[in-house]
PDB file of N, CA and C in Angstrom:
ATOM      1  N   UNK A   1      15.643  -8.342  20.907  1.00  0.00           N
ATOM      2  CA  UNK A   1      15.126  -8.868  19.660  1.00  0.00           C
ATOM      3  C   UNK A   1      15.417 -10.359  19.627  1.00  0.00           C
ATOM      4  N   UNK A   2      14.107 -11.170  19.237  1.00  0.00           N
ATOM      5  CA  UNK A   2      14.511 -12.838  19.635  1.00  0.00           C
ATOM      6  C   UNK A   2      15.709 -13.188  18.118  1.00  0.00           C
ATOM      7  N   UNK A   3      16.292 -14.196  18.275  1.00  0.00           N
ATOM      8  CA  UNK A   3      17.239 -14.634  17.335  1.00  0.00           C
ATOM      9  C   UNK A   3      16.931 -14.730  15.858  1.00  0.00           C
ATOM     10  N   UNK A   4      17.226 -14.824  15.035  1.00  0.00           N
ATOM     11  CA  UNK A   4      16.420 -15.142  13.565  1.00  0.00           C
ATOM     12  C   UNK A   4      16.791 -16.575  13.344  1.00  0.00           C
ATOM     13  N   UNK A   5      16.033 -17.027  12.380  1.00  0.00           N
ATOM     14  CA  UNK A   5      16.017 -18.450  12.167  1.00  0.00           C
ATOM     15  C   UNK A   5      17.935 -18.700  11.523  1.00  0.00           C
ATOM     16  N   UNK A   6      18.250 -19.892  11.590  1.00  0.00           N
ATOM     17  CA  UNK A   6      19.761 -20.329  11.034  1.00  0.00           C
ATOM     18  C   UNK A   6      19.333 -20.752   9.319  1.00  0.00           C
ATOM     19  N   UNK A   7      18.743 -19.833   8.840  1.00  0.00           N
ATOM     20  CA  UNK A   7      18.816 -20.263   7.369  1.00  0.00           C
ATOM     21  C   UNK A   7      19.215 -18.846   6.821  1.00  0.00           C
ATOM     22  N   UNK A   8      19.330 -19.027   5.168  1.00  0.00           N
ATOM     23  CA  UNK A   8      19.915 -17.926   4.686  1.00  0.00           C
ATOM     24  C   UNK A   8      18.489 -17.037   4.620  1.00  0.00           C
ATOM     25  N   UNK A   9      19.153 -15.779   4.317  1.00  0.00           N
ATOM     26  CA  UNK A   9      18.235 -14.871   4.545  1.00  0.00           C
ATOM     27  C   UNK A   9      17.319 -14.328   3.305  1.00  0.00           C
ATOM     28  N   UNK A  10      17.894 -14.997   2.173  1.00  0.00           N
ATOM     29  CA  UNK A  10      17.425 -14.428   0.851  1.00  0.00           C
ATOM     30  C   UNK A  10      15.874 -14.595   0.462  1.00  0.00           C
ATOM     31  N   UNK A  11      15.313 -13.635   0.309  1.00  0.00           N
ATOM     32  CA  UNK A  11      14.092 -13.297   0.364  1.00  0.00           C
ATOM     33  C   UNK A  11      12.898 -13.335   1.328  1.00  0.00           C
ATOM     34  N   UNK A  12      14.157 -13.207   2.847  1.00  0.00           N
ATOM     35  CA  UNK A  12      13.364 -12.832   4.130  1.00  0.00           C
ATOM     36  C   UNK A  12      12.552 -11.641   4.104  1.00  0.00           C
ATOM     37  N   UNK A  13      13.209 -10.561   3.645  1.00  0.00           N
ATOM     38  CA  UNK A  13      12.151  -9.044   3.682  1.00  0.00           C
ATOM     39  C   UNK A  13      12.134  -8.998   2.167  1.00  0.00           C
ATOM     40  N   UNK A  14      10.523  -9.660   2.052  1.00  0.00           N
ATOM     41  CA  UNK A  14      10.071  -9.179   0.613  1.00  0.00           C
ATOM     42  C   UNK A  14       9.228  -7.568   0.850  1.00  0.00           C
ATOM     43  N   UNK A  15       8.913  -6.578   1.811  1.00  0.00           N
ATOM     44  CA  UNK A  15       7.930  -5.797   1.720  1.00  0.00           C
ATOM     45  C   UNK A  15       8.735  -4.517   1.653  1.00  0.00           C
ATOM     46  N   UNK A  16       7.875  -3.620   2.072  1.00  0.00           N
ATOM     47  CA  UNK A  16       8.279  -2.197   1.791  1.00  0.00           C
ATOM     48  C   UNK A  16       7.952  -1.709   3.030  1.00  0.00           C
ATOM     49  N   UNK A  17       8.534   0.058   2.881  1.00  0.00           N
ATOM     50  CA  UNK A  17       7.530   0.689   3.927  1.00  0.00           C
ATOM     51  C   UNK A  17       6.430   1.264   3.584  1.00  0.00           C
ATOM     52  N   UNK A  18       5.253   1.401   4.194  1.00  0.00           N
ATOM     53  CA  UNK A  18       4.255   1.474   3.531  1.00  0.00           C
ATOM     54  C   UNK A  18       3.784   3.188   3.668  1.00  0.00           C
ATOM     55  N   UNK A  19       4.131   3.252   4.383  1.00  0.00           N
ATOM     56  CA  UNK A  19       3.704   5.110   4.546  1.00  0.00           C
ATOM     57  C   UNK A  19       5.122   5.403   5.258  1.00  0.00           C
ATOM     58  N   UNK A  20       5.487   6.717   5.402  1.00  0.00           N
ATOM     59  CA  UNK A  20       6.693   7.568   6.479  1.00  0.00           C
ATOM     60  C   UNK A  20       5.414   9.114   6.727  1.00  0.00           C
ATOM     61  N   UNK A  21       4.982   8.517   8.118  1.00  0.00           N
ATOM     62  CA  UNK A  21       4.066  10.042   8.349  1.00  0.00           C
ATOM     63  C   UNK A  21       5.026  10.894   8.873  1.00  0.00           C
ATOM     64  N   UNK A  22       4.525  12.437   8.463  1.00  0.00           N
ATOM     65  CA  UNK A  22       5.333  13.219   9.365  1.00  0.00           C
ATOM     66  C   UNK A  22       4.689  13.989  10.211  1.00  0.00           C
ATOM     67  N   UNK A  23       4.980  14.342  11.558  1.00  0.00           N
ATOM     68  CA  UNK A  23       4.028  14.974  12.803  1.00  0.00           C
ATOM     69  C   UNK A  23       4.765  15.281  13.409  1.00  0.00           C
ATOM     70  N   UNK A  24       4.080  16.817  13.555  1.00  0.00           N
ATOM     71  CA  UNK A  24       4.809  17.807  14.640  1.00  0.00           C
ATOM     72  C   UNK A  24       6.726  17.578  14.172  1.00  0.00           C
ATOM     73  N   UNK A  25       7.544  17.901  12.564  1.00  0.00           N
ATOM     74  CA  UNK A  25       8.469  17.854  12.676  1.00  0.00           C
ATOM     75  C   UNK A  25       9.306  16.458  13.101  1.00  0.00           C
ATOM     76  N   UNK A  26       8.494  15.386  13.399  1.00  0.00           N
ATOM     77  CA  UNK A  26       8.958  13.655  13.680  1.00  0.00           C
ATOM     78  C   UNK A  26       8.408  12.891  12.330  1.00  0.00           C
ATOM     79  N   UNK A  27       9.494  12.305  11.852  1.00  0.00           N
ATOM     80  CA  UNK A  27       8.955  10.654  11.277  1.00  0.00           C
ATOM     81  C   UNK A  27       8.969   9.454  11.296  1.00  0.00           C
ATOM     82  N   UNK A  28       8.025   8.870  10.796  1.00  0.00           N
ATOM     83  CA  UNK A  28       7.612   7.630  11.544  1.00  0.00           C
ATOM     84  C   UNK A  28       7.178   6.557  10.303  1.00  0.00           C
ATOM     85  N   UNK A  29       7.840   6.152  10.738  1.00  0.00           N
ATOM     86  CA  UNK A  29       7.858   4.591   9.840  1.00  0.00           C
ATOM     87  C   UNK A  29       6.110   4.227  10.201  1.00  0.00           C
ATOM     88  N   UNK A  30       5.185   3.778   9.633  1.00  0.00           N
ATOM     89  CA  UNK A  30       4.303   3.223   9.507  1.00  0.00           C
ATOM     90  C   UNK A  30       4.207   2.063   9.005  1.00  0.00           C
ATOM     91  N   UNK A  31       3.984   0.799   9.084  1.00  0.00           N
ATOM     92  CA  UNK A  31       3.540  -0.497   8.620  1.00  0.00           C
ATOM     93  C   UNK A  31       2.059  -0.974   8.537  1.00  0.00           C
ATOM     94  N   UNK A  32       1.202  -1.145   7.633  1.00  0.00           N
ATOM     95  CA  UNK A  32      -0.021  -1.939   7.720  1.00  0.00           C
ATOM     96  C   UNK A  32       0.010  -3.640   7.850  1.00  0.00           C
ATOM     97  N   UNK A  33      -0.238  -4.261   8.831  1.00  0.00           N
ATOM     98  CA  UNK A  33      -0.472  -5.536   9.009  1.00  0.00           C
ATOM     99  C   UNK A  33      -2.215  -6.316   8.845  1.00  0.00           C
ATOM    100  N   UNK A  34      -2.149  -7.199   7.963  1.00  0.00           N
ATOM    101  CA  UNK A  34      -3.674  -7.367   7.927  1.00  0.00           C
ATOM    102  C   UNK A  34      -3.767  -8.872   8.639  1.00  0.00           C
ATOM    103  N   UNK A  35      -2.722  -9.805   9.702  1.00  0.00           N
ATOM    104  CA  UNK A  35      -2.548 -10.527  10.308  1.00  0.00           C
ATOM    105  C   UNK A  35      -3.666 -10.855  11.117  1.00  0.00           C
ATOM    106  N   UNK A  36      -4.357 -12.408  11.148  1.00  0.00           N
ATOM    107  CA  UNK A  36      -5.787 -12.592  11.945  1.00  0.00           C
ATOM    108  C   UNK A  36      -5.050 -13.044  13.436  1.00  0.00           C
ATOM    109  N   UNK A  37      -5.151 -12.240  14.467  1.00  0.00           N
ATOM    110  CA  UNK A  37      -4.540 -12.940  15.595  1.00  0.00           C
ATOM    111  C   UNK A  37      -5.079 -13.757  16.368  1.00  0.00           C
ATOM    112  N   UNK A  38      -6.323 -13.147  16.043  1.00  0.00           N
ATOM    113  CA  UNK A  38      -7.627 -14.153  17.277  1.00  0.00           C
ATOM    114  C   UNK A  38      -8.758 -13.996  16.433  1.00  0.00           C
ATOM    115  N   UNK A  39     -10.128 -14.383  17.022  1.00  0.00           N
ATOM    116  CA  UNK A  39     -11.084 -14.212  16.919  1.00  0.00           C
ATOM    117  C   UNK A  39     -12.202 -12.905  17.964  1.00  0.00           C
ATOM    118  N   UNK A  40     -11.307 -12.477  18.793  1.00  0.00           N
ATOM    119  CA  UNK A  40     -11.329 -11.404  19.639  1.00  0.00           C
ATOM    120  C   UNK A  40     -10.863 -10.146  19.713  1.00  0.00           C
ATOM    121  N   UNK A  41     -11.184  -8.972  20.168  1.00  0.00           N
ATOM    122  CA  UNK A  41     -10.220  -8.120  19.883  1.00  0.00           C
ATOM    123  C   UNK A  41      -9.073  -7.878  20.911  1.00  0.00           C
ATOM    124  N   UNK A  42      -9.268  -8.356  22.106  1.00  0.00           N
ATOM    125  CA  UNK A  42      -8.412  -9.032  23.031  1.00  0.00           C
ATOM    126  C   UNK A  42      -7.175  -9.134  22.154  1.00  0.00           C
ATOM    127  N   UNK A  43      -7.295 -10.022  21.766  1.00  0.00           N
ATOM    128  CA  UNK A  43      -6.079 -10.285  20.862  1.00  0.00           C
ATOM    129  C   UNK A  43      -5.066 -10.013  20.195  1.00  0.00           C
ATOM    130  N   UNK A  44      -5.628  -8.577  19.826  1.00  0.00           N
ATOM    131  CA  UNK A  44      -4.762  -7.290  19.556  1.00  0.00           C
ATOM    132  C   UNK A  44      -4.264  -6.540  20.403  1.00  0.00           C
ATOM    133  N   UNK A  45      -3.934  -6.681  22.293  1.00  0.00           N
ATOM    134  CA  UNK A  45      -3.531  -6.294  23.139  1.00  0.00           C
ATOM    135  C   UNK A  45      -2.082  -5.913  23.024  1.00  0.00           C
ATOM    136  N   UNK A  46      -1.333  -5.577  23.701  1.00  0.00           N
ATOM    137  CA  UNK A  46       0.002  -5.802  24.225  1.00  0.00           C
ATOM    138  C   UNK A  46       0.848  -6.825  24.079  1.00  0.00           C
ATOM    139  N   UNK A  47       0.190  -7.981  24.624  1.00  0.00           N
ATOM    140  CA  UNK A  47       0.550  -9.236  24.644  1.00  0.00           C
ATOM    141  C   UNK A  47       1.090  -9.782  23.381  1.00  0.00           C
ATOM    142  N   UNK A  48      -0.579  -9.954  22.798  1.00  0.00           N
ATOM    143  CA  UNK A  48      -0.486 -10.579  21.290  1.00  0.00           C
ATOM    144  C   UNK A  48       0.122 -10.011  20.177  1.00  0.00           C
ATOM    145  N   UNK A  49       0.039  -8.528  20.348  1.00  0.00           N
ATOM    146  CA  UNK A  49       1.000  -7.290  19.308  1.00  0.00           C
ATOM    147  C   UNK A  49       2.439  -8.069  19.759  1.00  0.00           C
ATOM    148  N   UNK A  50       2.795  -8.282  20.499  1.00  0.00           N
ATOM    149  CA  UNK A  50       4.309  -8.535  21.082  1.00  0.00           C
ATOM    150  C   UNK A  50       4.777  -9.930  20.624  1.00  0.00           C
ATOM    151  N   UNK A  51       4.014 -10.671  20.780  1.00  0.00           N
ATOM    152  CA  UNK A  51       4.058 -12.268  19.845  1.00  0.00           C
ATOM    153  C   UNK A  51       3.462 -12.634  18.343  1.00  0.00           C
ATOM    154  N   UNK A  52       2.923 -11.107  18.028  1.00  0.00           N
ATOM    155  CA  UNK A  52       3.116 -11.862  16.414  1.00  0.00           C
ATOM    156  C   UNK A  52       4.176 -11.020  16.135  1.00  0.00           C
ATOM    157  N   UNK A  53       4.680  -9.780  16.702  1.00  0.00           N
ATOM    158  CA  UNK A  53       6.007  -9.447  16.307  1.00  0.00           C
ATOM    159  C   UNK A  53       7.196 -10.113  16.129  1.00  0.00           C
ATOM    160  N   UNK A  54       7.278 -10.733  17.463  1.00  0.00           N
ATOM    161  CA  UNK A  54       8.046 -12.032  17.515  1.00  0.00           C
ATOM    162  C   UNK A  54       7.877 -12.894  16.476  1.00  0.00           C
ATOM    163  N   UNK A  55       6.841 -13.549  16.075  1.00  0.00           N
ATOM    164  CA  UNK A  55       7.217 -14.922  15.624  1.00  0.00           C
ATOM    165  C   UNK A  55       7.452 -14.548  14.090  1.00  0.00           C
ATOM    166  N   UNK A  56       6.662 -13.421  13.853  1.00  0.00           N
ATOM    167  CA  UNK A  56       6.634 -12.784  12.048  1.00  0.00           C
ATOM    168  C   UNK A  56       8.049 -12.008  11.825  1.00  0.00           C
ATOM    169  N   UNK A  57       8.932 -11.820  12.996  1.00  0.00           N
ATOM    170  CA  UNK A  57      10.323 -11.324  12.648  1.00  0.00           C
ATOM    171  C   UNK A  57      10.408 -10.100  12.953  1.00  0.00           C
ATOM    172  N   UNK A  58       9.014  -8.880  12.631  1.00  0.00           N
ATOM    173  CA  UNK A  58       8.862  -8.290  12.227  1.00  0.00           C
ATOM    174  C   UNK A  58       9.805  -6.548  12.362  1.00  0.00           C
ATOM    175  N   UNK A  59      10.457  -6.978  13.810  1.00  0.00           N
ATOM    176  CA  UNK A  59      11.400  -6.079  14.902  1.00  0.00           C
ATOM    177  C   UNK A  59      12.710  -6.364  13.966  1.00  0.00           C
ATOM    178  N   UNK A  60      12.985  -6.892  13.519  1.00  0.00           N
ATOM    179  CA  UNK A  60      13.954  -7.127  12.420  1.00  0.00           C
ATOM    180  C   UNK A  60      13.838  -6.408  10.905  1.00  0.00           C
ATOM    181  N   UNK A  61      12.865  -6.315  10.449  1.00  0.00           N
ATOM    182  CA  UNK A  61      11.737  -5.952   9.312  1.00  0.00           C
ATOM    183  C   UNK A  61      12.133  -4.253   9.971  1.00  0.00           C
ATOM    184  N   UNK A  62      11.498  -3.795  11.107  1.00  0.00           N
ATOM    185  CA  UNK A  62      11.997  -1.733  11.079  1.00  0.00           C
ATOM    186  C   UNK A  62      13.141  -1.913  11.515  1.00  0.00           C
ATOM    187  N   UNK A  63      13.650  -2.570  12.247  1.00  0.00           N
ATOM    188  CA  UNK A  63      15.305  -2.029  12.567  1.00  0.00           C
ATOM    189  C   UNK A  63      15.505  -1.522  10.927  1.00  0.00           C
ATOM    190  N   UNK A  64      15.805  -2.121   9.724  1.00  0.00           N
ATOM    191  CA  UNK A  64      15.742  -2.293   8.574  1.00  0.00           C
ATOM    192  C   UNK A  64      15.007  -0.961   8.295  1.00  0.00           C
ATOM    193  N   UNK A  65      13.739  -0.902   8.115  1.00  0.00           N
ATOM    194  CA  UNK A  65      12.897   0.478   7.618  1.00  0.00           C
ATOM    195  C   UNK A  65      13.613   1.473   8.486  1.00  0.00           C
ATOM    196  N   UNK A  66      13.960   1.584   9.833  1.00  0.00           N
ATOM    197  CA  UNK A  66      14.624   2.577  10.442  1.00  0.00           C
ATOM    198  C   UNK A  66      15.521   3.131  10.109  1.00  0.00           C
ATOM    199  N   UNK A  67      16.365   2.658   9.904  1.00  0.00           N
ATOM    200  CA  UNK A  67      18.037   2.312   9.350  1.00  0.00           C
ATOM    201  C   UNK A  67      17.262   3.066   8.109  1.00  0.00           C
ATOM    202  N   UNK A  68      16.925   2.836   7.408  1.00  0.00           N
ATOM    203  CA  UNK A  68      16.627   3.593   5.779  1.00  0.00           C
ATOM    204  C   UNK A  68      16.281   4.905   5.884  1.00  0.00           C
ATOM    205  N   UNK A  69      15.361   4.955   6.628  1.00  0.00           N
ATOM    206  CA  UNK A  69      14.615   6.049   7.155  1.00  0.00           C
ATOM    207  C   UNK A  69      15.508   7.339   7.835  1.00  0.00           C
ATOM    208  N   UNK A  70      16.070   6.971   8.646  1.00  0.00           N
ATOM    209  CA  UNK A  70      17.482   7.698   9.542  1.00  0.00           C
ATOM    210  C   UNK A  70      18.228   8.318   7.864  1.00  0.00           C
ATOM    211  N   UNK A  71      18.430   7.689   7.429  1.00  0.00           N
ATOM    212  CA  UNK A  71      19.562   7.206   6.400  1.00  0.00           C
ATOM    213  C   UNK A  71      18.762   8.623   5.362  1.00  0.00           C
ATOM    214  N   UNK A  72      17.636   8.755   5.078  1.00  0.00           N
ATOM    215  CA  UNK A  72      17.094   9.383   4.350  1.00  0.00           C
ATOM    216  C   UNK A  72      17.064  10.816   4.615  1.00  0.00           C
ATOM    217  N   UNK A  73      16.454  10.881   5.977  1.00  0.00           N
ATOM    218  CA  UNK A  73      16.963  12.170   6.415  1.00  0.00           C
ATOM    219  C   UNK A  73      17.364  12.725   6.549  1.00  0.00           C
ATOM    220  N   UNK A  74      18.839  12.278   6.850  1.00  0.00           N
ATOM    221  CA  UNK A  74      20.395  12.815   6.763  1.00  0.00           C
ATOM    222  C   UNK A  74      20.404  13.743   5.086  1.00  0.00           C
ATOM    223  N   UNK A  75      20.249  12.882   4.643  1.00  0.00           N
ATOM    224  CA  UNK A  75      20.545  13.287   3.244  1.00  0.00           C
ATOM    225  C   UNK A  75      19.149  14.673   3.050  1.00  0.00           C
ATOM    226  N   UNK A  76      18.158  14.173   3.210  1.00  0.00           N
ATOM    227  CA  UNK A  76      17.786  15.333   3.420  1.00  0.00           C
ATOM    228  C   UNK A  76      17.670  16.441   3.810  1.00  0.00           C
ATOM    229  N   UNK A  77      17.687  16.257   5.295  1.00  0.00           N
ATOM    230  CA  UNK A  77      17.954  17.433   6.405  1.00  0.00           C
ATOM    231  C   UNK A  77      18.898  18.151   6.833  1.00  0.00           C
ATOM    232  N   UNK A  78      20.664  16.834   6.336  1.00  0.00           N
ATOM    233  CA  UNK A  78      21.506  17.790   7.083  1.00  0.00           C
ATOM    234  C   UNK A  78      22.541  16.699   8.187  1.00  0.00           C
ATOM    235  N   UNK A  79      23.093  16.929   8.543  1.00  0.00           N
ATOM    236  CA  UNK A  79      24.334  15.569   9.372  1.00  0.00           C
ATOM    237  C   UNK A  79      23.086  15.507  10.557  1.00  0.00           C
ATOM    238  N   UNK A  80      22.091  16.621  11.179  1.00  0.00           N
ATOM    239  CA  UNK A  80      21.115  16.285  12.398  1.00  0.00           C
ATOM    240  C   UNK A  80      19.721  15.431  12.144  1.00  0.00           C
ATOM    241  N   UNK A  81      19.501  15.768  10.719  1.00  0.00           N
ATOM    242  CA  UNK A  81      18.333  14.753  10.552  1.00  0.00           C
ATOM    243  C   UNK A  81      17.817  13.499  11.010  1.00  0.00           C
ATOM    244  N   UNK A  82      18.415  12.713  11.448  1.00  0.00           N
ATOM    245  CA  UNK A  82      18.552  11.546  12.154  1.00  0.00           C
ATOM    246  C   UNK A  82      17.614  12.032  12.959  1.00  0.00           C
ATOM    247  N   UNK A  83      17.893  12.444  14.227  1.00  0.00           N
ATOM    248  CA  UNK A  83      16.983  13.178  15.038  1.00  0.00           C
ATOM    249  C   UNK A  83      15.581  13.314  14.722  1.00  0.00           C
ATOM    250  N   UNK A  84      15.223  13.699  13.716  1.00  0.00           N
ATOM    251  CA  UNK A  84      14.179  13.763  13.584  1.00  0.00           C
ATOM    252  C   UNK A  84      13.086  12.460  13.104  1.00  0.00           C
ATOM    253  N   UNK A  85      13.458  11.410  13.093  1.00  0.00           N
ATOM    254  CA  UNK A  85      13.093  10.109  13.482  1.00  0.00           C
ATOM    255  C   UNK A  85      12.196  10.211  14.426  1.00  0.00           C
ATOM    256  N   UNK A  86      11.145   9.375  14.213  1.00  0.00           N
ATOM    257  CA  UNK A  86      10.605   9.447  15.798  1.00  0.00           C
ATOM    258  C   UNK A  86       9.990   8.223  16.039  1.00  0.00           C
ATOM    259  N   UNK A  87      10.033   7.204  15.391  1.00  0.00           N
ATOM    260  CA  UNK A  87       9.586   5.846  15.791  1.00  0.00           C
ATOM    261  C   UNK A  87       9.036   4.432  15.130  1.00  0.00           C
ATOM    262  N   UNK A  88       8.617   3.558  15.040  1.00  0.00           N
ATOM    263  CA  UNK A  88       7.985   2.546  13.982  1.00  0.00           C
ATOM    264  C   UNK A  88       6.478   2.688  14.625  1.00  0.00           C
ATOM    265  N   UNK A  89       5.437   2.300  14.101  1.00  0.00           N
ATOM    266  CA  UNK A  89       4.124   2.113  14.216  1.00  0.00           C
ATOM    267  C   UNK A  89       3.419   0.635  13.236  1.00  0.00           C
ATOM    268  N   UNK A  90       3.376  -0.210  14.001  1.00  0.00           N
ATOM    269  CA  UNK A  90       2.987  -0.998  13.103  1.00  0.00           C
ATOM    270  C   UNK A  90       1.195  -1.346  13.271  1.00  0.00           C
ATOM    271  N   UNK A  91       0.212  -1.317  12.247  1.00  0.00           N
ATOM    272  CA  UNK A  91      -1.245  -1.161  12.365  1.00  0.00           C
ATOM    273  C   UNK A  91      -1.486  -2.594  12.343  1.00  0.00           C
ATOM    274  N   UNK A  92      -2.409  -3.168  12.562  1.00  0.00           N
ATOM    275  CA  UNK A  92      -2.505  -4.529  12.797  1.00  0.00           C
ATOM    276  C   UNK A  92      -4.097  -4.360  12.420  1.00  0.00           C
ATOM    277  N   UNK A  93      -4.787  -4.086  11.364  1.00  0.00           N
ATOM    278  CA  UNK A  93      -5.546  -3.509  11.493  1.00  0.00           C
ATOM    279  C   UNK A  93      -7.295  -4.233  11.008  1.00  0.00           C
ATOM    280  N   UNK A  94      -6.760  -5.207  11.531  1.00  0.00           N
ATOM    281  CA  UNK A  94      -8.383  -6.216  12.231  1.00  0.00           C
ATOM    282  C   UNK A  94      -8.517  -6.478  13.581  1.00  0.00           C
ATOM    283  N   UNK A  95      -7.728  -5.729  14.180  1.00  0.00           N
ATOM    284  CA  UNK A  95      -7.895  -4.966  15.318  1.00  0.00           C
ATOM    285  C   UNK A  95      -7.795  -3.613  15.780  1.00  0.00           C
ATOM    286  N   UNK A  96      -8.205  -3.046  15.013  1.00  0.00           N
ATOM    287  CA  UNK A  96      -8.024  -1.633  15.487  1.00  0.00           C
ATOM    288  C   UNK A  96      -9.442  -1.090  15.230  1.00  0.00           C
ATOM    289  N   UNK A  97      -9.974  -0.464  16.589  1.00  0.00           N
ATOM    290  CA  UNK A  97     -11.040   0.516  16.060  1.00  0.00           C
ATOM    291  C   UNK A  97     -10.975   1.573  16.516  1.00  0.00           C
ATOM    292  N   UNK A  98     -11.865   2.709  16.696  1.00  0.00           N
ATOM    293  CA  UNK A  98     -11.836   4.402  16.559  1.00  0.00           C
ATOM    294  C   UNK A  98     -11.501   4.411  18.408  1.00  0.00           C
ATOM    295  N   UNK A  99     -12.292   3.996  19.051  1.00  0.00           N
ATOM    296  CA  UNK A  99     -12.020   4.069  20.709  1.00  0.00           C
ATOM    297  C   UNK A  99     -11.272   3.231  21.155  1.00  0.00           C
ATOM    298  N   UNK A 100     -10.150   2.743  21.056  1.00  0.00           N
ATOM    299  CA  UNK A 100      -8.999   2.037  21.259  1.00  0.00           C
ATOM    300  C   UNK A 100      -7.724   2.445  20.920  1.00  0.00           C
ATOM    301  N   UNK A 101      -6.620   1.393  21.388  1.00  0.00           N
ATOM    302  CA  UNK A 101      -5.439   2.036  20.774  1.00  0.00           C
ATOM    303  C   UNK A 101      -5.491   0.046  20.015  1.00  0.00           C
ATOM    304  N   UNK A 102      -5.836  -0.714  20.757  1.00  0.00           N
ATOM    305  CA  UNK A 102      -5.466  -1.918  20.335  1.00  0.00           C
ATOM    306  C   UNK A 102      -5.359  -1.998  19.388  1.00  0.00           C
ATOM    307  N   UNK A 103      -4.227  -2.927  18.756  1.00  0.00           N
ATOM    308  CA  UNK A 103      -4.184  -3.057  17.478  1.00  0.00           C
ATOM    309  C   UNK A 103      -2.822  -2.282  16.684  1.00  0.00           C
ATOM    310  N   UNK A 104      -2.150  -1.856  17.500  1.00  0.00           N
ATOM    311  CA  UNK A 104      -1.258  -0.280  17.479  1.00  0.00           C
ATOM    312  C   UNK A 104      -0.136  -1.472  18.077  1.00  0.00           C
ATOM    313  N   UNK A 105       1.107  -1.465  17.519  1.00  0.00           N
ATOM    314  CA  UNK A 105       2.760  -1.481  18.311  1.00  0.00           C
ATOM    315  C   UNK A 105       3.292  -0.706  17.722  1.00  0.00           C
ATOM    316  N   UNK A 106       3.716   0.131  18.796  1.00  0.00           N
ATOM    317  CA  UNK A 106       4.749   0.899  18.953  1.00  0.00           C
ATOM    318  C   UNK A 106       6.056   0.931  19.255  1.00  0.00           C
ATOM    319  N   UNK A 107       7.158   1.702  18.637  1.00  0.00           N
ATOM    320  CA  UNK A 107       8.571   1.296  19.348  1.00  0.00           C
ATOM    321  C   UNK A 107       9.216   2.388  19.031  1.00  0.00           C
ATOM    322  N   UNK A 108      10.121   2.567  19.532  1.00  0.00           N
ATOM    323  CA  UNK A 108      11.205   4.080  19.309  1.00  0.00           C
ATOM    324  C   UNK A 108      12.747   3.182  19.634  1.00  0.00           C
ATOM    325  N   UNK A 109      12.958   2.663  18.502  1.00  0.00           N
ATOM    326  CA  UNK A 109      14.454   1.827  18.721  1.00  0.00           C
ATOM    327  C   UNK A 109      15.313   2.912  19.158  1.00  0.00           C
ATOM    328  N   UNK A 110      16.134   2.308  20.029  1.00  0.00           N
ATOM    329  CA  UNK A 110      17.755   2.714  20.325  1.00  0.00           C
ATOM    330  C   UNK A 110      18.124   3.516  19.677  1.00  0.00           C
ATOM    331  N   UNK A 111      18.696   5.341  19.590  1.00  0.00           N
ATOM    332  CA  UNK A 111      19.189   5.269  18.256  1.00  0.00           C
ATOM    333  C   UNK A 111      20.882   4.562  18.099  1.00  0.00           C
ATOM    334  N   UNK A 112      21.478   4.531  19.326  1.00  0.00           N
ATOM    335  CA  UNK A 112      22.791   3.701  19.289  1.00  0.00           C
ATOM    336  C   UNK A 112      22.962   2.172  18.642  1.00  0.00           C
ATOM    337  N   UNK A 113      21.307   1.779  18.660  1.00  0.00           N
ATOM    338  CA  UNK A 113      21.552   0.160  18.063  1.00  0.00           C
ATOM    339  C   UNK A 113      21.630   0.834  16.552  1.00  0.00           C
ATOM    340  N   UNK A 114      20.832   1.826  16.269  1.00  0.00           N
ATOM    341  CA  UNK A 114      20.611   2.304  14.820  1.00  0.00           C
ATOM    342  C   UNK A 114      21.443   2.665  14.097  1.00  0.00           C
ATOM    343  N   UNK A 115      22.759   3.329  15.295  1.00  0.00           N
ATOM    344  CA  UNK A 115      23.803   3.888  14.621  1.00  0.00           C
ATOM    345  C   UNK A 115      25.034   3.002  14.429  1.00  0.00           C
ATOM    346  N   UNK A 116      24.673   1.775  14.503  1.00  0.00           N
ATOM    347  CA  UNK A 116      25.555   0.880  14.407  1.00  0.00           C
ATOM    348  C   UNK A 116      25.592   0.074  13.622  1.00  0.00           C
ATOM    349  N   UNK A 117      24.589   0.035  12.522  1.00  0.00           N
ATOM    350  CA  UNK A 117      23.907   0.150  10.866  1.00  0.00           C
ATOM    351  C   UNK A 117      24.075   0.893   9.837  1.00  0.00           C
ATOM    352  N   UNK A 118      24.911   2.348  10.448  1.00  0.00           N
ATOM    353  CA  UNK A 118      25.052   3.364   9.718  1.00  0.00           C
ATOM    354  C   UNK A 118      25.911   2.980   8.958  1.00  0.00           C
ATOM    355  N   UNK A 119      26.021   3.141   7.500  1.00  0.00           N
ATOM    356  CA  UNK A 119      26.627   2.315   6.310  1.00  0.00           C
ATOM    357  C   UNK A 119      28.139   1.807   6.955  1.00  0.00           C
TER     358      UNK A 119
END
């Protein structure tokens, strides 16, 4: 995860999570991004998913929704709930169409970085 800026942090994460889907028994943090990356859909590759993550923080932003999320389950499910986590999804979604994945980042954090957040 790149460094965060050296200023204070107060009113760095103004957002929410926007959906928690659940599938097949897993949940998943969902994010909608309406971010213009290009003028291409190129743009919404691998690459470019990976550098507006970067520069928008945003890997900082679910560690955060994760951490809540983990956190929720427990309480719901039971001391194993955690487990049933299954990843962030963030939509980027002026790039995304029906025959593609572009437009899609995906991640399944650590759960050891996660559990090291645990209150």
């Amino acid at each position: 995860m790149p460094s965060l800026p050296e200023q204070t942090l107060t009113g760095f994460l103004r957002g929410f999570i926007d959906v928690v889907l659940a599938v097949e028994g897993r949940y998943y943090v969902v994010d909608y991004k309406s971010n213009r990356l290009g003028l291409h859909r190129e743009a919404y590759d691998e690459g470019g998913l990976r550098a507006a993550m970067g520069s928008h923080h945003y890997a900082f932003q679910y560690l955060i929704y994760a951490v809540a999320l983990r956190r929720l389950l427990r309480q719901r499910l039971g001391p194993s709930g955690a487990a049933a986590f299954g990843g962030v999804r963030y939509l980027f979604l002026r790039g995304m169409a029906p025959d593609s994945t572009l437009g899609i980042f995906s991640d399944d954090p650590d759960p050891t970085l996660l559990e090291q957040f645990r209150e």
